[in-house]
PDB file of N, CA and C in Angstrom:
ATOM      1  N   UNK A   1       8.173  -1.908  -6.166  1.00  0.00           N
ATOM      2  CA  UNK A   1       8.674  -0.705  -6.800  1.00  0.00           C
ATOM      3  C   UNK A   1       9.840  -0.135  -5.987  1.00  0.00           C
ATOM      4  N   UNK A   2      10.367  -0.983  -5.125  1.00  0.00           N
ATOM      5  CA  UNK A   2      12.010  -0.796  -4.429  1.00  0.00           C
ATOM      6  C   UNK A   2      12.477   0.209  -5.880  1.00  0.00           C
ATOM      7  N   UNK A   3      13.056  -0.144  -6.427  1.00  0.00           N
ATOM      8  CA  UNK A   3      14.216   0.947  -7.529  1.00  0.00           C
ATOM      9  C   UNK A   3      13.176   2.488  -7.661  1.00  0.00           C
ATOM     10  N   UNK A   4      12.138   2.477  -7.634  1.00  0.00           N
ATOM     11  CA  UNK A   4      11.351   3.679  -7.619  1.00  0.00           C
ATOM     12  C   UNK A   4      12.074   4.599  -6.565  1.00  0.00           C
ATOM     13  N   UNK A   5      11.776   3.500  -5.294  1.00  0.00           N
ATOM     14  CA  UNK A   5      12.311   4.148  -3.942  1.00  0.00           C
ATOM     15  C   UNK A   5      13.629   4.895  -3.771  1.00  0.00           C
ATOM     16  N   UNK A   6      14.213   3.434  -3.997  1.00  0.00           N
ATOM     17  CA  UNK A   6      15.767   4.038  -4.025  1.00  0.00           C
ATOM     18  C   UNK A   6      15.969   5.388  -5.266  1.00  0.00           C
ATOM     19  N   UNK A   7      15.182   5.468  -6.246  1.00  0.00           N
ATOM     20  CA  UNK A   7      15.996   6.856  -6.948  1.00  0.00           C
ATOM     21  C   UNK A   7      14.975   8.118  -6.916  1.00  0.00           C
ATOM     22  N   UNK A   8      14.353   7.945  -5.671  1.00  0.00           N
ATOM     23  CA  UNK A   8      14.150   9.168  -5.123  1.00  0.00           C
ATOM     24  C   UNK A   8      14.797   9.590  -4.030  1.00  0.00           C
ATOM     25  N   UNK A   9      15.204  11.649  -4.298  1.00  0.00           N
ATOM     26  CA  UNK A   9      16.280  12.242  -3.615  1.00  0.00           C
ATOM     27  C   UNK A   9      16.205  12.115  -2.073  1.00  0.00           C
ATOM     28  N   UNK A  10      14.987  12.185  -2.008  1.00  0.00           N
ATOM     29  CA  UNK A  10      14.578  12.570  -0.446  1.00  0.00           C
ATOM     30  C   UNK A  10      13.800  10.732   0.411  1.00  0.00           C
ATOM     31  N   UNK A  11      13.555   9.808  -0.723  1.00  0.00           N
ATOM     32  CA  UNK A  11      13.350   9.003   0.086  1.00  0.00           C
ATOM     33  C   UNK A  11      11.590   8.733   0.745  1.00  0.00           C
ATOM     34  N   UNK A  12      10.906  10.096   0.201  1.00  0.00           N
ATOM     35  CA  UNK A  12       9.570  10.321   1.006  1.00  0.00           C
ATOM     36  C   UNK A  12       8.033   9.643   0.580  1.00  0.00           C
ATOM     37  N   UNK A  13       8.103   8.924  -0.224  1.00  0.00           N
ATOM     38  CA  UNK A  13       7.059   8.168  -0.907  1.00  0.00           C
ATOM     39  C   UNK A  13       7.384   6.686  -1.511  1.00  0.00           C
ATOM     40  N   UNK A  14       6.315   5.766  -0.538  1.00  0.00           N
ATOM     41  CA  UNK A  14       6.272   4.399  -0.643  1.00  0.00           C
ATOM     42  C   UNK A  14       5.204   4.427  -2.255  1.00  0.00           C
ATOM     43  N   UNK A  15       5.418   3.658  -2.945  1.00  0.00           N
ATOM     44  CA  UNK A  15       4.428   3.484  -4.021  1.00  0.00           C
ATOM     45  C   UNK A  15       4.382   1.950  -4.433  1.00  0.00           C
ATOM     46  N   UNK A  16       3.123   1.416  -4.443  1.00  0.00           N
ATOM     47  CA  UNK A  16       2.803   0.315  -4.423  1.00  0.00           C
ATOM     48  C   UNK A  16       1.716  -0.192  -5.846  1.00  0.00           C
ATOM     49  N   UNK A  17       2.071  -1.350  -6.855  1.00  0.00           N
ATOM     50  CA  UNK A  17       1.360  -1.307  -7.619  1.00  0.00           C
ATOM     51  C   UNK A  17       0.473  -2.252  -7.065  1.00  0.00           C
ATOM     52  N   UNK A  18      -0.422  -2.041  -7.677  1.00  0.00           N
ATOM     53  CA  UNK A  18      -2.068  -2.210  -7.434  1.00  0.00           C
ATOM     54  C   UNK A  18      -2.919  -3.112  -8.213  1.00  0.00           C
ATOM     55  N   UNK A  19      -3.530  -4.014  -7.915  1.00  0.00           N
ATOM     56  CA  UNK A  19      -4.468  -4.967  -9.189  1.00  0.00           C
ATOM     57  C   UNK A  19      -5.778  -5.523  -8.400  1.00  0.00           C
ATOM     58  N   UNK A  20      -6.729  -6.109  -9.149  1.00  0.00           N
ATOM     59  CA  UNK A  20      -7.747  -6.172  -9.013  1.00  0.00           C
ATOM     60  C   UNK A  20      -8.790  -6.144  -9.971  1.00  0.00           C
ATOM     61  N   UNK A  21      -9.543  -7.523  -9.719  1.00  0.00           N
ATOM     62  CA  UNK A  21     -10.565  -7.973 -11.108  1.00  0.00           C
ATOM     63  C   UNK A  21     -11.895  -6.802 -10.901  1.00  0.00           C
ATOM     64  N   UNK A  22     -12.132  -6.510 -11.600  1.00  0.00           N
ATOM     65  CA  UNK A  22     -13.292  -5.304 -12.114  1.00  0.00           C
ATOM     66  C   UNK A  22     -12.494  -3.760 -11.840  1.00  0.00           C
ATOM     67  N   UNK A  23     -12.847  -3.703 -10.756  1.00  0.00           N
ATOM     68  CA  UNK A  23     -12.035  -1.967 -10.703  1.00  0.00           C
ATOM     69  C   UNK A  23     -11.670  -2.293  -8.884  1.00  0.00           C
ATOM     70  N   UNK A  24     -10.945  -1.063  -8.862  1.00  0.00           N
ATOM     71  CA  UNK A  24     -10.471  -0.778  -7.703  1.00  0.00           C
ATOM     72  C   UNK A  24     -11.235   0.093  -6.203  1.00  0.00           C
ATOM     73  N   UNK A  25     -11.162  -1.096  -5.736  1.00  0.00           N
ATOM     74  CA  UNK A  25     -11.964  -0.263  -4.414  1.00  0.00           C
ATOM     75  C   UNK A  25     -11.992   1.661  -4.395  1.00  0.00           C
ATOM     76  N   UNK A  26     -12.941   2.875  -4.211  1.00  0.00           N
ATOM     77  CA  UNK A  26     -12.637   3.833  -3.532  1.00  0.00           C
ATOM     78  C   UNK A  26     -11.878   4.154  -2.689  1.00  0.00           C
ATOM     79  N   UNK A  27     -11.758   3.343  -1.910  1.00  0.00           N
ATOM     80  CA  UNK A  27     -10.850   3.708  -0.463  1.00  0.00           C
ATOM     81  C   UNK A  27     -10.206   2.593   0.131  1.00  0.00           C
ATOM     82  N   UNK A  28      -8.741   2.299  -0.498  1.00  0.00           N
ATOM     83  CA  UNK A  28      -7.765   1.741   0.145  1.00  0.00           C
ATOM     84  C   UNK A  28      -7.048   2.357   1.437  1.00  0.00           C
ATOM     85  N   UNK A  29      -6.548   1.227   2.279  1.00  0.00           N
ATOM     86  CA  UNK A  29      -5.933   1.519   3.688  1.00  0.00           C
ATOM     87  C   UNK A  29      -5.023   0.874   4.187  1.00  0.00           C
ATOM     88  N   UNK A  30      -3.887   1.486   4.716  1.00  0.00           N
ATOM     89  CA  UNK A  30      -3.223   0.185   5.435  1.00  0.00           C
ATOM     90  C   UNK A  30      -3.388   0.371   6.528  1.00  0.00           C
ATOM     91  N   UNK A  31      -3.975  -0.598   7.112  1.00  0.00           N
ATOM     92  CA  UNK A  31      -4.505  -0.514   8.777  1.00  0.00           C
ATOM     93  C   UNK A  31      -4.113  -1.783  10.035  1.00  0.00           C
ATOM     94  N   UNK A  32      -2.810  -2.154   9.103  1.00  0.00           N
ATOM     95  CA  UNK A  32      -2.281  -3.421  10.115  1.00  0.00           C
ATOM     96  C   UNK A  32      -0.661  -3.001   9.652  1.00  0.00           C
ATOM     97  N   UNK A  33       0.304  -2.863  10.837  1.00  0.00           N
ATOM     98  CA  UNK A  33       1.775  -3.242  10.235  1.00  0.00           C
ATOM     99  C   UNK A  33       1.950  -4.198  11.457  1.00  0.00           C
ATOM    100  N   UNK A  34       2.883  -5.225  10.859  1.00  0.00           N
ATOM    101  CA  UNK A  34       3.426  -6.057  11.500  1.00  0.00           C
ATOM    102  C   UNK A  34       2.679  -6.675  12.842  1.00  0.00           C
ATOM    103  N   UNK A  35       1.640  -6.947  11.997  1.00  0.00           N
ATOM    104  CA  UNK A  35       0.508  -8.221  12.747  1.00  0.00           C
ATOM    105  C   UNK A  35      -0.461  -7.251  13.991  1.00  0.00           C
ATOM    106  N   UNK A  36      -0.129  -5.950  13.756  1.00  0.00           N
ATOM    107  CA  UNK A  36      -0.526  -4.938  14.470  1.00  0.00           C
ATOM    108  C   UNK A  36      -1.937  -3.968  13.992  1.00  0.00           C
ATOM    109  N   UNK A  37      -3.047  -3.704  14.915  1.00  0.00           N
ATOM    110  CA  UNK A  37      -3.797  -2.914  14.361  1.00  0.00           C
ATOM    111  C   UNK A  37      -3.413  -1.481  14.493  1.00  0.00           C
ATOM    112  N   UNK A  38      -3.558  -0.459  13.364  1.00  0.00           N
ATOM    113  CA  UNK A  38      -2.796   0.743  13.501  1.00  0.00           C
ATOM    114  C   UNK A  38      -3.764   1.493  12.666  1.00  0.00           C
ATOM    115  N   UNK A  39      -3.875   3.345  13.196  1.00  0.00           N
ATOM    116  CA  UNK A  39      -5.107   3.947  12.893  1.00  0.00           C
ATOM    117  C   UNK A  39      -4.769   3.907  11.307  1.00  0.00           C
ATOM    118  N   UNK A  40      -5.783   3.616  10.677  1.00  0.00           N
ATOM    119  CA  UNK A  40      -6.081   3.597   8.857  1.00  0.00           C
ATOM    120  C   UNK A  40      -4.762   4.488   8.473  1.00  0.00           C
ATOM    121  N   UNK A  41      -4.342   4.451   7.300  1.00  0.00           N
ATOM    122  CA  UNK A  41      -3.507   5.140   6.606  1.00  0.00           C
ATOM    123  C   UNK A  41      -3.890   5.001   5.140  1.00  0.00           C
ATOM    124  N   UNK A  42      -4.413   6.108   4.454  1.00  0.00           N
ATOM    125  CA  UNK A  42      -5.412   6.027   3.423  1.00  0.00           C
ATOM    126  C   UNK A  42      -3.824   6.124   2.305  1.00  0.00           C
ATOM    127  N   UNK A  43      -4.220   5.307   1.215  1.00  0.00           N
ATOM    128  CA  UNK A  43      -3.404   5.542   0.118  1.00  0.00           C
ATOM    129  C   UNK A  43      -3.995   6.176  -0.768  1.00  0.00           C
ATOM    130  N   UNK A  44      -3.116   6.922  -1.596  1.00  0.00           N
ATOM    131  CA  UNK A  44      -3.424   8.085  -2.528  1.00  0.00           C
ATOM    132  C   UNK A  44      -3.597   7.014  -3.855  1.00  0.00           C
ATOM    133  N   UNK A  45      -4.672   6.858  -4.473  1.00  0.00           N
ATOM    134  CA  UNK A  45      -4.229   5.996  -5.903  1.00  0.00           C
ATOM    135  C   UNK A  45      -4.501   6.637  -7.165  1.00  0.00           C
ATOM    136  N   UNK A  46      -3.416   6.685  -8.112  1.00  0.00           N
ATOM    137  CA  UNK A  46      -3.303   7.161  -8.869  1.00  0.00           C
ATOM    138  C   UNK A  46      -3.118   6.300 -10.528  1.00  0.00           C
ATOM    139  N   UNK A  47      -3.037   6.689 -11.898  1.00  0.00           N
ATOM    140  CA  UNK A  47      -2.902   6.277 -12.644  1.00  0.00           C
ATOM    141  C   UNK A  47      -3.549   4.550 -12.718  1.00  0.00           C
ATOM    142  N   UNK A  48      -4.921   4.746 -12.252  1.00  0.00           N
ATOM    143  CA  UNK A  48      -6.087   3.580 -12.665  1.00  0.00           C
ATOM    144  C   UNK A  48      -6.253   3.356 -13.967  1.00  0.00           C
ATOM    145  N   UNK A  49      -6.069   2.285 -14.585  1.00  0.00           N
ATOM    146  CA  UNK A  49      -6.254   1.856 -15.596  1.00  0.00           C
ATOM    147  C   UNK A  49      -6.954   0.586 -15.590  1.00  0.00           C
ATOM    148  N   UNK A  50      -8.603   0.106 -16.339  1.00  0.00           N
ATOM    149  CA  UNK A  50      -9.262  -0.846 -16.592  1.00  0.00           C
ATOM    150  C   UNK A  50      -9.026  -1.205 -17.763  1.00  0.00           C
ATOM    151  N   UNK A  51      -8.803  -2.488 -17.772  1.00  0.00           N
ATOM    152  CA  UNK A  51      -8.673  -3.180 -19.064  1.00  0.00           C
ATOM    153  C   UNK A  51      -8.707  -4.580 -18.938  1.00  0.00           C
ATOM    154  N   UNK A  52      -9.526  -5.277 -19.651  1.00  0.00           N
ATOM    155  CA  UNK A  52      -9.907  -6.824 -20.063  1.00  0.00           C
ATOM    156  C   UNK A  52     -10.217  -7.345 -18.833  1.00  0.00           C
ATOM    157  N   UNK A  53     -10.869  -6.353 -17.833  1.00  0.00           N
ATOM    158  CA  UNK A  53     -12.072  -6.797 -16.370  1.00  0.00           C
ATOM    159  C   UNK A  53     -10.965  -6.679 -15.516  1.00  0.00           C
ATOM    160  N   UNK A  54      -9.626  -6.069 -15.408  1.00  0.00           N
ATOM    161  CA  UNK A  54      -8.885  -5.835 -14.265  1.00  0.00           C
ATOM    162  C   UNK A  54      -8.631  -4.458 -14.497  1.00  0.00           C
ATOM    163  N   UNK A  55      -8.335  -3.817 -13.083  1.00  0.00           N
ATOM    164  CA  UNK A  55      -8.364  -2.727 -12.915  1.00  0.00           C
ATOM    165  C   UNK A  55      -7.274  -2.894 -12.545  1.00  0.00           C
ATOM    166  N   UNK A  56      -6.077  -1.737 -12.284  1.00  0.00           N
ATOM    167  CA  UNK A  56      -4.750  -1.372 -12.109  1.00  0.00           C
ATOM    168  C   UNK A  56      -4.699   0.072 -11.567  1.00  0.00           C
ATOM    169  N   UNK A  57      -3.160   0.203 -10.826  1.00  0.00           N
ATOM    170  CA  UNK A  57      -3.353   1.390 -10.231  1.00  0.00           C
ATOM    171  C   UNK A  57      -1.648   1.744  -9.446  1.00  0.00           C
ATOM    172  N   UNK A  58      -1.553   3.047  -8.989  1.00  0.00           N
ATOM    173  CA  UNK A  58      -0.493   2.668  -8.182  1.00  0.00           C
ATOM    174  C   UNK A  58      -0.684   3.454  -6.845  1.00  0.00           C
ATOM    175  N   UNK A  59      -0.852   2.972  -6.176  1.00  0.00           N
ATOM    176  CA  UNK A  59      -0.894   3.501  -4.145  1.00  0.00           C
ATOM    177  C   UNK A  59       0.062   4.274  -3.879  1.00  0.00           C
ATOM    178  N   UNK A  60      -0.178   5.554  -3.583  1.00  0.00           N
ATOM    179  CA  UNK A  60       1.287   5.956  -2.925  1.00  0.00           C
ATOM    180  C   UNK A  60       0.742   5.937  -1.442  1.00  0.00           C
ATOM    181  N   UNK A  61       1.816   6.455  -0.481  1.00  0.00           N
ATOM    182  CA  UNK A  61       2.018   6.702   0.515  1.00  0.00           C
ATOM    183  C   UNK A  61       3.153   7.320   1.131  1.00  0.00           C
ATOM    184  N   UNK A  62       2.900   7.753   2.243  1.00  0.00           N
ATOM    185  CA  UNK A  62       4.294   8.859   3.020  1.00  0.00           C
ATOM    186  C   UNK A  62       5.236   7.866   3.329  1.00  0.00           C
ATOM    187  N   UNK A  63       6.475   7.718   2.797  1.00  0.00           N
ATOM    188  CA  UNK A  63       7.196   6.960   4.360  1.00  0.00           C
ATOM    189  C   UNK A  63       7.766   7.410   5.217  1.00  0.00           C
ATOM    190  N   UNK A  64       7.378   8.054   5.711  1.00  0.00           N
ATOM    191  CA  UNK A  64       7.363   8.789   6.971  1.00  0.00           C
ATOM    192  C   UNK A  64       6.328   8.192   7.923  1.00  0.00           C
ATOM    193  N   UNK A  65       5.271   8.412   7.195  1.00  0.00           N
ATOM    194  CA  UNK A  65       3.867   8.343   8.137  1.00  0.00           C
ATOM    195  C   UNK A  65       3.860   6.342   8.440  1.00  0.00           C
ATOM    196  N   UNK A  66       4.422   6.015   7.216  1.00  0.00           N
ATOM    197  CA  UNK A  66       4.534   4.235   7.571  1.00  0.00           C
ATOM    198  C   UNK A  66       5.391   3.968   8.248  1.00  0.00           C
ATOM    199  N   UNK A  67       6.866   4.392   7.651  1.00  0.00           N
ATOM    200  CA  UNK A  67       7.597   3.900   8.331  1.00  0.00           C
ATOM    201  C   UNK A  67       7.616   4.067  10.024  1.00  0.00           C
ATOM    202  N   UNK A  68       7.169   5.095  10.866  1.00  0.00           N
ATOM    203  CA  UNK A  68       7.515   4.951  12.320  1.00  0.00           C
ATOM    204  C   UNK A  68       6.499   4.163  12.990  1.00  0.00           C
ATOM    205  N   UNK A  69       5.768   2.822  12.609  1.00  0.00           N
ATOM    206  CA  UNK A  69       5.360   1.536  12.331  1.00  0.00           C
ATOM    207  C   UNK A  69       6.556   0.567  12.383  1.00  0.00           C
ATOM    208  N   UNK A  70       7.491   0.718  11.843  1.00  0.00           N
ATOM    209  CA  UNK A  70       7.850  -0.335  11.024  1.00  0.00           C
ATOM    210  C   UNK A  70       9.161  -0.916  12.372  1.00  0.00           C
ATOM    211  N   UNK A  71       9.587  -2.565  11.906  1.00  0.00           N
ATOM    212  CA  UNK A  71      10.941  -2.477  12.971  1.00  0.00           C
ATOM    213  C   UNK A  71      11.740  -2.614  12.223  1.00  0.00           C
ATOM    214  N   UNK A  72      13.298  -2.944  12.822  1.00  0.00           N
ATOM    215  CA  UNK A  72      14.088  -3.417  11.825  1.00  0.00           C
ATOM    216  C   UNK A  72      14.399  -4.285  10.838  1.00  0.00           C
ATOM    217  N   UNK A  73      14.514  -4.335  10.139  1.00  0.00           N
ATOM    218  CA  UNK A  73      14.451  -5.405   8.512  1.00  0.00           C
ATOM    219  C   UNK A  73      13.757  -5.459   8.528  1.00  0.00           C
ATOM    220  N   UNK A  74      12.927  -6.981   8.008  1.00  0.00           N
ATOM    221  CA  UNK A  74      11.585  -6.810   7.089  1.00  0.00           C
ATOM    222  C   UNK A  74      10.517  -7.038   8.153  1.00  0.00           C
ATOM    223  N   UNK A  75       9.631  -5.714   7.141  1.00  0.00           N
ATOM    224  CA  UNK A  75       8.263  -5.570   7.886  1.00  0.00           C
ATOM    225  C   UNK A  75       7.413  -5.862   6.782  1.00  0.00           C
ATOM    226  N   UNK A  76       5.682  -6.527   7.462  1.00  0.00           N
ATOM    227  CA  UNK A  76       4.868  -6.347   6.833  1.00  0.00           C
ATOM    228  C   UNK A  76       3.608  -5.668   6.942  1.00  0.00           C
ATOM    229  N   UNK A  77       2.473  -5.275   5.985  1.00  0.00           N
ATOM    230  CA  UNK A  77       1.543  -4.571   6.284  1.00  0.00           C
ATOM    231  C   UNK A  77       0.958  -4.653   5.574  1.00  0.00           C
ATOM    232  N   UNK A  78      -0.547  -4.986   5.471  1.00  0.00           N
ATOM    233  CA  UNK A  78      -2.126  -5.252   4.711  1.00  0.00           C
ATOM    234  C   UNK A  78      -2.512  -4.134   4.355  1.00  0.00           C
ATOM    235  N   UNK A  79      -2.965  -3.699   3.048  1.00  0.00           N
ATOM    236  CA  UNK A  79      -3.815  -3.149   2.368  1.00  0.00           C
ATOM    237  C   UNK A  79      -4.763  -3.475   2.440  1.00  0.00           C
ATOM    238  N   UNK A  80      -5.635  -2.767   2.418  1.00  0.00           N
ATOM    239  CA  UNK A  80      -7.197  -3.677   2.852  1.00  0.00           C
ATOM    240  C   UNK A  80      -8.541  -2.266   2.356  1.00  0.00           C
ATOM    241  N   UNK A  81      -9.741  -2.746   2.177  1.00  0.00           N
ATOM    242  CA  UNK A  81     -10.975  -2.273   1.588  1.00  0.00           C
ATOM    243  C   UNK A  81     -11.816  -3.007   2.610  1.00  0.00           C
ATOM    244  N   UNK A  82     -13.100  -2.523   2.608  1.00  0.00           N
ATOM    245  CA  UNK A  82     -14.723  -2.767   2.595  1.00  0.00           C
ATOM    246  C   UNK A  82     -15.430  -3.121   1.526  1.00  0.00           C
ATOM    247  N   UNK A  83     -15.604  -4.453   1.669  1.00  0.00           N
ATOM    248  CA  UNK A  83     -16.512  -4.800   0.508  1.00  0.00           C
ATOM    249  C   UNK A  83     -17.702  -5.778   1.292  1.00  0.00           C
ATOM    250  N   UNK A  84     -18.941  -4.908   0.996  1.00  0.00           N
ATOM    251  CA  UNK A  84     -20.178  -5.067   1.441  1.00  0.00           C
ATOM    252  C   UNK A  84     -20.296  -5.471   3.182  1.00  0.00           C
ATOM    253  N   UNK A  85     -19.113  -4.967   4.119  1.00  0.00           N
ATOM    254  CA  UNK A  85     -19.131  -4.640   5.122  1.00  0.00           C
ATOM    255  C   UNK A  85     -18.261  -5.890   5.778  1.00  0.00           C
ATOM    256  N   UNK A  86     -17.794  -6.497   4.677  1.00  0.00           N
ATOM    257  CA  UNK A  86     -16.187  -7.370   4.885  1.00  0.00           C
ATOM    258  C   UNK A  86     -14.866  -6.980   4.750  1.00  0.00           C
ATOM    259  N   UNK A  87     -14.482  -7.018   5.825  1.00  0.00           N
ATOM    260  CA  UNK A  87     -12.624  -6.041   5.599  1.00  0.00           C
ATOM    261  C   UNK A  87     -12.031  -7.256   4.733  1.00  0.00           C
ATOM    262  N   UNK A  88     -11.729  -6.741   3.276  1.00  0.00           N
ATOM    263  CA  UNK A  88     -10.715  -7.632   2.299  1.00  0.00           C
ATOM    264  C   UNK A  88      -9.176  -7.151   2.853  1.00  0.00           C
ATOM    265  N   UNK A  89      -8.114  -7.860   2.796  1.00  0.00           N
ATOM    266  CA  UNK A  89      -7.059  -7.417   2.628  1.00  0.00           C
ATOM    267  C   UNK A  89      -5.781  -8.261   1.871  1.00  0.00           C
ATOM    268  N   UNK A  90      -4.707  -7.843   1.891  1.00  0.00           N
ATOM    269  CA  UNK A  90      -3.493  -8.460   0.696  1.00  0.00           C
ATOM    270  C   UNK A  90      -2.084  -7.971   1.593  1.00  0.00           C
ATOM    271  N   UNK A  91      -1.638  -8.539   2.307  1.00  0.00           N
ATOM    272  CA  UNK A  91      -0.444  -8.885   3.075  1.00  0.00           C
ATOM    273  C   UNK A  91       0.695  -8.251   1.916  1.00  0.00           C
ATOM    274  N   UNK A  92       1.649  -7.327   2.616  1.00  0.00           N
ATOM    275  CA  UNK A  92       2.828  -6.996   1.517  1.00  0.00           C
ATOM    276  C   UNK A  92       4.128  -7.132   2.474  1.00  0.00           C
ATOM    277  N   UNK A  93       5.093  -7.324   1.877  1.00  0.00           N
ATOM    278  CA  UNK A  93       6.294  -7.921   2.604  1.00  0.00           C
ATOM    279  C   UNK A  93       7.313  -6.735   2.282  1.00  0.00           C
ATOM    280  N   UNK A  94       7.777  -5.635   3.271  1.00  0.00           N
ATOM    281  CA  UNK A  94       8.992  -5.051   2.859  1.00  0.00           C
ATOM    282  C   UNK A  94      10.560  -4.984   3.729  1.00  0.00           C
ATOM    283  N   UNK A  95      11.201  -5.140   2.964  1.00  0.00           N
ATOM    284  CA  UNK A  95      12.671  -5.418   3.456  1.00  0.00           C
ATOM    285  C   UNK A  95      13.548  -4.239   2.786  1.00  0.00           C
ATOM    286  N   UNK A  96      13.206  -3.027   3.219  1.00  0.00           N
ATOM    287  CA  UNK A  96      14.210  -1.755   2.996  1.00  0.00           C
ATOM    288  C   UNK A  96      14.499  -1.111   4.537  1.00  0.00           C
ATOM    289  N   UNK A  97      15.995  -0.912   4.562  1.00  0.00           N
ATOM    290  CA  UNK A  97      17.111  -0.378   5.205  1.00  0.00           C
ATOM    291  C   UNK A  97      16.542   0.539   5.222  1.00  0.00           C
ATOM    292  N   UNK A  98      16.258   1.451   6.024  1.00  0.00           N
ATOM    293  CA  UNK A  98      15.853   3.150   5.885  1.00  0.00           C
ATOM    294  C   UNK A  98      17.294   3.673   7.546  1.00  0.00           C
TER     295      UNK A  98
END
């Protein structure tokens, strides 16, 4: 959702779309940037939608609070849940200039 990013004024919210077969975890986190463990950073998820056994959604987050994590050019960072006391997670790749 880069073009989201870029045509906001201020720049202040990462938003990430979201998927997943049945529904969506309660409590998403990104708790790794760049191969790094880093204290939880809870995403806000909004506009959940279930349909035909997948669930959908979109994550926001500060970039503020991510970005002073991040290095120059592309960084990455795991989203990740608890499921039945297994950390799941999904690797995301970003390459924005800030």
């Amino acid at each position: 959702m880069v073009d989201d990013f870029a045509s906001q004024p201020k720049h202040d919210v990462f938003r990430l779309k979201l998927s997943k077969a049945d529904q969506l975890p309660d409590k998403l986190v990104i708790d790794t940037v760049n191969g790094k463990p880093i204290d939880p950073i809870i995403l806000d998820v909004k506009n959940t939608v279930v349909s035909g056994g997948e669930a959908s959604g979109v994550g926001e987050v500060s970039a503020k609070v991510l970005s002073k994590y991040f290095a120059r050019g592309i960084n990455r960072f795991e989203v990740s849940y608890m499921d039945g006391g297994q950390r799941q997670a999904t690797e995301v790749v970003m390459n924005i200039q800030m």
